[in-house]
C-alpha atoms as a PDB file:
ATOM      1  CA  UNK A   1       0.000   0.000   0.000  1.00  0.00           C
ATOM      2  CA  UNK A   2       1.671   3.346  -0.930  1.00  0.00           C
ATOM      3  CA  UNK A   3       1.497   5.955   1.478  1.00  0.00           C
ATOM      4  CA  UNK A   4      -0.158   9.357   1.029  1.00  0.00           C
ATOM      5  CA  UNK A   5       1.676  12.224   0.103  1.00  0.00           C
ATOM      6  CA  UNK A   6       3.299  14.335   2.749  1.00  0.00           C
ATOM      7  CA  UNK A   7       2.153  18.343   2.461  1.00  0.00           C
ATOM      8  CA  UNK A   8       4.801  21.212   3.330  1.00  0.00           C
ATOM      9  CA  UNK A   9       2.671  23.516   4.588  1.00  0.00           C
ATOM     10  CA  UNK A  10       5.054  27.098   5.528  1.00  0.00           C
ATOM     11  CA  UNK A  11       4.877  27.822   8.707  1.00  0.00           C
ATOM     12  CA  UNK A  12       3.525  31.404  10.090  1.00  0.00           C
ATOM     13  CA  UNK A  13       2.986  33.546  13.379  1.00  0.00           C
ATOM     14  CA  UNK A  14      -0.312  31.825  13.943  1.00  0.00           C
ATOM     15  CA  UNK A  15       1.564  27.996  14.546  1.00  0.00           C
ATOM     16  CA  UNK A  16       3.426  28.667  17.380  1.00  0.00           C
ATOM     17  CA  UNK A  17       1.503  26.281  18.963  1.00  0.00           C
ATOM     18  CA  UNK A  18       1.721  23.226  17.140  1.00  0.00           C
ATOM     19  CA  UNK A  19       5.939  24.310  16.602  1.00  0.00           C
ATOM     20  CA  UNK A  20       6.233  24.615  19.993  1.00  0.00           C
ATOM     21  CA  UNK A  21       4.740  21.038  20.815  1.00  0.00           C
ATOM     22  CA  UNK A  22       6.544  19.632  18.262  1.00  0.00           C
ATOM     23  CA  UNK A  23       9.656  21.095  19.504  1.00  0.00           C
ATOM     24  CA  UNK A  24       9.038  19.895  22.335  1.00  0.00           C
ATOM     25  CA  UNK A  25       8.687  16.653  21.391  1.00  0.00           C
ATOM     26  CA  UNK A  26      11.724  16.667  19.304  1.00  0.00           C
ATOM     27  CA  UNK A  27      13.799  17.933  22.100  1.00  0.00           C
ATOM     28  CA  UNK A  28      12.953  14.834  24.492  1.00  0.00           C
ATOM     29  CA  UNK A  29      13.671  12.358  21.734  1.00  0.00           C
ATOM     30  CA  UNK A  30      16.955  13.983  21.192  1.00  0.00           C
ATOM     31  CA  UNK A  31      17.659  14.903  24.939  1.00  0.00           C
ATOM     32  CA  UNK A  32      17.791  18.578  23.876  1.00  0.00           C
ATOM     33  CA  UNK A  33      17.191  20.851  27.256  1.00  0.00           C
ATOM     34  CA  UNK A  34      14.139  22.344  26.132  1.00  0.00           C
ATOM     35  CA  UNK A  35      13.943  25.934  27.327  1.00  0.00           C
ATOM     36  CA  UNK A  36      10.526  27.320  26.091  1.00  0.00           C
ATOM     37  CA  UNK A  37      10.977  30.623  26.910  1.00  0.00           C
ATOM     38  CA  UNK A  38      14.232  30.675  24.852  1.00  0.00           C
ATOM     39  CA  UNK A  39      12.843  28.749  21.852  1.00  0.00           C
ATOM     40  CA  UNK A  40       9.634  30.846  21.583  1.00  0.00           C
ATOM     41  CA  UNK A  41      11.798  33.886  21.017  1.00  0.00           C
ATOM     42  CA  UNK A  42      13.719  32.192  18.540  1.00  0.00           C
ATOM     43  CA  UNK A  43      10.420  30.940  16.706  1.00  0.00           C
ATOM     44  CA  UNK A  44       9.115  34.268  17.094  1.00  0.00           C
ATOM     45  CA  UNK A  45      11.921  36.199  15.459  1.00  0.00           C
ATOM     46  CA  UNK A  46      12.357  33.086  12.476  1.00  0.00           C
ATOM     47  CA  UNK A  47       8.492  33.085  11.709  1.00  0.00           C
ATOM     48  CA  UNK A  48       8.109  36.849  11.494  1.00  0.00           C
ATOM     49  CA  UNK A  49      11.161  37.602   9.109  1.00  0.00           C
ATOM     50  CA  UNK A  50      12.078  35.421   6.084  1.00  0.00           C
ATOM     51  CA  UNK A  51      15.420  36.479   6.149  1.00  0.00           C
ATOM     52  CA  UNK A  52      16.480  34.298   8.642  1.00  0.00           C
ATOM     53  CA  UNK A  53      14.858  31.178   7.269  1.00  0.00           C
ATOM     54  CA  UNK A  54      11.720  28.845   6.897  1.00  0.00           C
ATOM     55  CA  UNK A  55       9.815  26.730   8.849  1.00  0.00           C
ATOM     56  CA  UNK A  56       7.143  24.193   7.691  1.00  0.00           C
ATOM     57  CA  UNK A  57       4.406  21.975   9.008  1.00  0.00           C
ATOM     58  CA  UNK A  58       4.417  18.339   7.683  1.00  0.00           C
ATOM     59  CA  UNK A  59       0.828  17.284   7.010  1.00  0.00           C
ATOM     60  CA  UNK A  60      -1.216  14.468   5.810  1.00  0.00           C
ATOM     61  CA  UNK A  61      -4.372  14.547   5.486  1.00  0.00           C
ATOM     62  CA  UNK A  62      -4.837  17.260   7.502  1.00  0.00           C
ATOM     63  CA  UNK A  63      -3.509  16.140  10.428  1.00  0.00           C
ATOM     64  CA  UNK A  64       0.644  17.419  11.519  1.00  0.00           C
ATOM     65  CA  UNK A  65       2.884  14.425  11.297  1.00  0.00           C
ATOM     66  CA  UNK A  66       6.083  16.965  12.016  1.00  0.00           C
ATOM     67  CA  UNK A  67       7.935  19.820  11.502  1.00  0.00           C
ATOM     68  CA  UNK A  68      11.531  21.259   9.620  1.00  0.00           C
ATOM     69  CA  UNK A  69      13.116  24.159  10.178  1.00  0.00           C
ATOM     70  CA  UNK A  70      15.995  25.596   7.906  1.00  0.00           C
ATOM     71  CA  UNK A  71      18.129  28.345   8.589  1.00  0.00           C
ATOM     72  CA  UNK A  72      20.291  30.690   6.226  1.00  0.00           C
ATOM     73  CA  UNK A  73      24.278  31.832   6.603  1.00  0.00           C
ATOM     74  CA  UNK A  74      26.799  32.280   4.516  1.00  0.00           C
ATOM     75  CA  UNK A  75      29.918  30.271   3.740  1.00  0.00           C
ATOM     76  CA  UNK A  76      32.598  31.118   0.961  1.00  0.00           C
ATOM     77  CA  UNK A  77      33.999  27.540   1.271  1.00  0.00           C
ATOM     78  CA  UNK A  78      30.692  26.267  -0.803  1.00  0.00           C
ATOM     79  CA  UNK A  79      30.141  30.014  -2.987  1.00  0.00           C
ATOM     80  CA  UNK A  80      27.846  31.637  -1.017  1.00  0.00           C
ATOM     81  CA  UNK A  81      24.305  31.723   0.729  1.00  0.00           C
ATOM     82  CA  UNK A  82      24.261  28.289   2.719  1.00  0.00           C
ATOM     83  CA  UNK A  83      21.341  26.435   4.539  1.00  0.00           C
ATOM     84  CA  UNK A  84      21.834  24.509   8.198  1.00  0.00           C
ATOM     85  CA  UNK A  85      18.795  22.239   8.858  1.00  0.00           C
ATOM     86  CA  UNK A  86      18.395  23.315  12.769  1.00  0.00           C
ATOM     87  CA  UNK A  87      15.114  21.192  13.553  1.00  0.00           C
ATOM     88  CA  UNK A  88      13.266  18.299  11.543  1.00  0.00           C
ATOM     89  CA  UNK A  89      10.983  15.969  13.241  1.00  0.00           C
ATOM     90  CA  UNK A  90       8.414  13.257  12.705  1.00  0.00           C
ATOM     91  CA  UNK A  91       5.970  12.370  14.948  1.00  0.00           C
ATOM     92  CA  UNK A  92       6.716   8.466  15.678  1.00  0.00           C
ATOM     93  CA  UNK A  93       3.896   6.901  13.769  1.00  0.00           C
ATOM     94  CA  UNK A  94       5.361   8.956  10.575  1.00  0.00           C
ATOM     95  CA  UNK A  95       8.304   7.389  10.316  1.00  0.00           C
ATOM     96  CA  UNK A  96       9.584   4.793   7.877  1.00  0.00           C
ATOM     97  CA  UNK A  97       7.305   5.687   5.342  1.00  0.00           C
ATOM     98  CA  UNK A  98       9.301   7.897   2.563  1.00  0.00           C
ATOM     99  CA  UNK A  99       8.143  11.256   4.459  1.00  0.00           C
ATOM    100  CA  UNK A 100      12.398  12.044   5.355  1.00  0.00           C
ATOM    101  CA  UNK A 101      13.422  11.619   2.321  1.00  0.00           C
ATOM    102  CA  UNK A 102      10.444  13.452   0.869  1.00  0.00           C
ATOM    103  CA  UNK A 103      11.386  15.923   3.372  1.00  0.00           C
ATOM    104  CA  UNK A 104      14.803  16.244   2.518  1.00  0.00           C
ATOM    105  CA  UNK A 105      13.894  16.508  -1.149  1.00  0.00           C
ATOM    106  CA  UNK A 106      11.355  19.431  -0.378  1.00  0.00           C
ATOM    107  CA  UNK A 107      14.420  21.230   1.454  1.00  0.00           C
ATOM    108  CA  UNK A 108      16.616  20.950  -0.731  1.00  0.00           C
ATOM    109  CA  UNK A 109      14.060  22.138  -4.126  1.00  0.00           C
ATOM    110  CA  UNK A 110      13.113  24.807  -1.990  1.00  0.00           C
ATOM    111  CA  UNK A 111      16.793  26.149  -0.947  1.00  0.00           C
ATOM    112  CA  UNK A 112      17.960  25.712  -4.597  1.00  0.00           C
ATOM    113  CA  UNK A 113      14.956  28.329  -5.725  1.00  0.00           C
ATOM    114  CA  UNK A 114      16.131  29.894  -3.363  1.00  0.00           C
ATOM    115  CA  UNK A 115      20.074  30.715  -4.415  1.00  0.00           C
ATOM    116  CA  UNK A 116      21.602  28.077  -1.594  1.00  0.00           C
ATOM    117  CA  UNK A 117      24.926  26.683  -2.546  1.00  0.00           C
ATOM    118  CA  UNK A 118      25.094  23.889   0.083  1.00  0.00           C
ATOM    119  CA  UNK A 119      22.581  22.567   2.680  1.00  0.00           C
ATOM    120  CA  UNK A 120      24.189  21.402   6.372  1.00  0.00           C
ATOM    121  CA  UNK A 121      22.413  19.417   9.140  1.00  0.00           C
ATOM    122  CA  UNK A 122      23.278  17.892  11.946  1.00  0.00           C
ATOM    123  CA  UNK A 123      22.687  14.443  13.426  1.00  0.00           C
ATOM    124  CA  UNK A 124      23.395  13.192  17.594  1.00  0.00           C
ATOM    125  CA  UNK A 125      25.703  10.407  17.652  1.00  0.00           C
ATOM    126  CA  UNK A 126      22.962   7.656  18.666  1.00  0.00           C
ATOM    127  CA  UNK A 127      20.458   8.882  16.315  1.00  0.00           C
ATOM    128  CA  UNK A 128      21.710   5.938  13.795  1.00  0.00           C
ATOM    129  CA  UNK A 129      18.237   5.880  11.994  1.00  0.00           C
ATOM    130  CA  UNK A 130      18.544   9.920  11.123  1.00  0.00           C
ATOM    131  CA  UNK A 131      22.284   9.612  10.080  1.00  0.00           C
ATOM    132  CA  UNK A 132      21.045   6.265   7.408  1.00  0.00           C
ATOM    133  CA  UNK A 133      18.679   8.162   5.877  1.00  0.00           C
ATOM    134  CA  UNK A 134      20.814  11.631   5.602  1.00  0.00           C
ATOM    135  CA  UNK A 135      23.530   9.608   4.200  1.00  0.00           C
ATOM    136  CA  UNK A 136      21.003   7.754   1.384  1.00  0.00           C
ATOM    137  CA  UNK A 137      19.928  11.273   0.840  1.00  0.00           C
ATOM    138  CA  UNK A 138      23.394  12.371   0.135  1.00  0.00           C
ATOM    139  CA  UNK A 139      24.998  13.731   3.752  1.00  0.00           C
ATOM    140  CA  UNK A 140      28.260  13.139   4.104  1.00  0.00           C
ATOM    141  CA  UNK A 141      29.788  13.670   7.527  1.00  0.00           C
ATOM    142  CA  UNK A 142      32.755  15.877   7.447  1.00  0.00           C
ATOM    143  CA  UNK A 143      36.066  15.871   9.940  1.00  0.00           C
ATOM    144  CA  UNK A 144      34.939  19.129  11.390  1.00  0.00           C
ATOM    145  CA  UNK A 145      33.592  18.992  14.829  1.00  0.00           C
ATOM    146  CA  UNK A 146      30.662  20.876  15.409  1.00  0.00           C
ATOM    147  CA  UNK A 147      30.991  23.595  18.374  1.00  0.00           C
ATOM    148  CA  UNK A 148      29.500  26.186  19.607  1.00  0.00           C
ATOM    149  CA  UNK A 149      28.449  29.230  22.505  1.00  0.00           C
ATOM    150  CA  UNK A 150      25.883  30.438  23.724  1.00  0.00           C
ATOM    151  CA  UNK A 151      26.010  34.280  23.885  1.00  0.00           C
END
């Protein structure tokens, strides 16, 4: 039986709520500390200007199966505007259908139209499903090692 299609449905000021829950959610899987406060702002700031990103609601059949978030910077290593997948989620009963890689494909279409040169995520160590599927998809994990600060 083939699955439905998965909608991308962009994200505005009126989802916070569904984001946040789904951030939420993401954040236990991936033992993320989960400060709402901190993350509201964040979703605030991304949803109300474009020029820090996009977020979109997964949906099937009307109901939210997850969420993606995509952020923009800018690296001359890769000739430009770049794109750093900071959140993507599916609810559990979601998964292992096609809806990542569908997903993924969506991102990346969309960051092309959108002048991105390259397209960055990251995966936690123990999240071997995630790091299969990025790496079907095309992810290649680099020698770098990710840090970074809080400020």
């Amino acid at each position: 039986m083939t699955a439905l299609p998965l909608s991308h449905r962009r994200a505005g000021p009126g989802d916070h709520g569904p984001l946040l829950r789904l951030i939420a959610a993401y954040y236990a899987y991936d033992h993320i500390a989960f400060d709402e406060p901190v993350v509201r702002q964040g979703l605030t700031q991304l949803l109300a200007d474009e020029s820090f990103g996009r977020a979109y609601l997964l949906e099937q059949r009307g109901e939210i199966a997850g969420y993606v978030l995509f952020t923009f910077g800018f690296d001359i290593e890769f000739g430009g505007r770049l794109a750093t997948i900071t959140d993507f989620y599916l609810e559990p009963n979601f998964r292992r259908r096609g809806f990542g890689a569908a997903t993924l494909g969506f991102v990346a279409e969309e960051c092309r139209a959108l002048g991105v040169k390259a397209l960055e995520l990251q995966a936690e160590e123990g999240n071997l499903p995630a790091q299969a599927l990025y790496r079907k998809f095309g992810f290649e994990r680099l020698s770098r090692l990710p840090m970074s600060k809080q400020l």
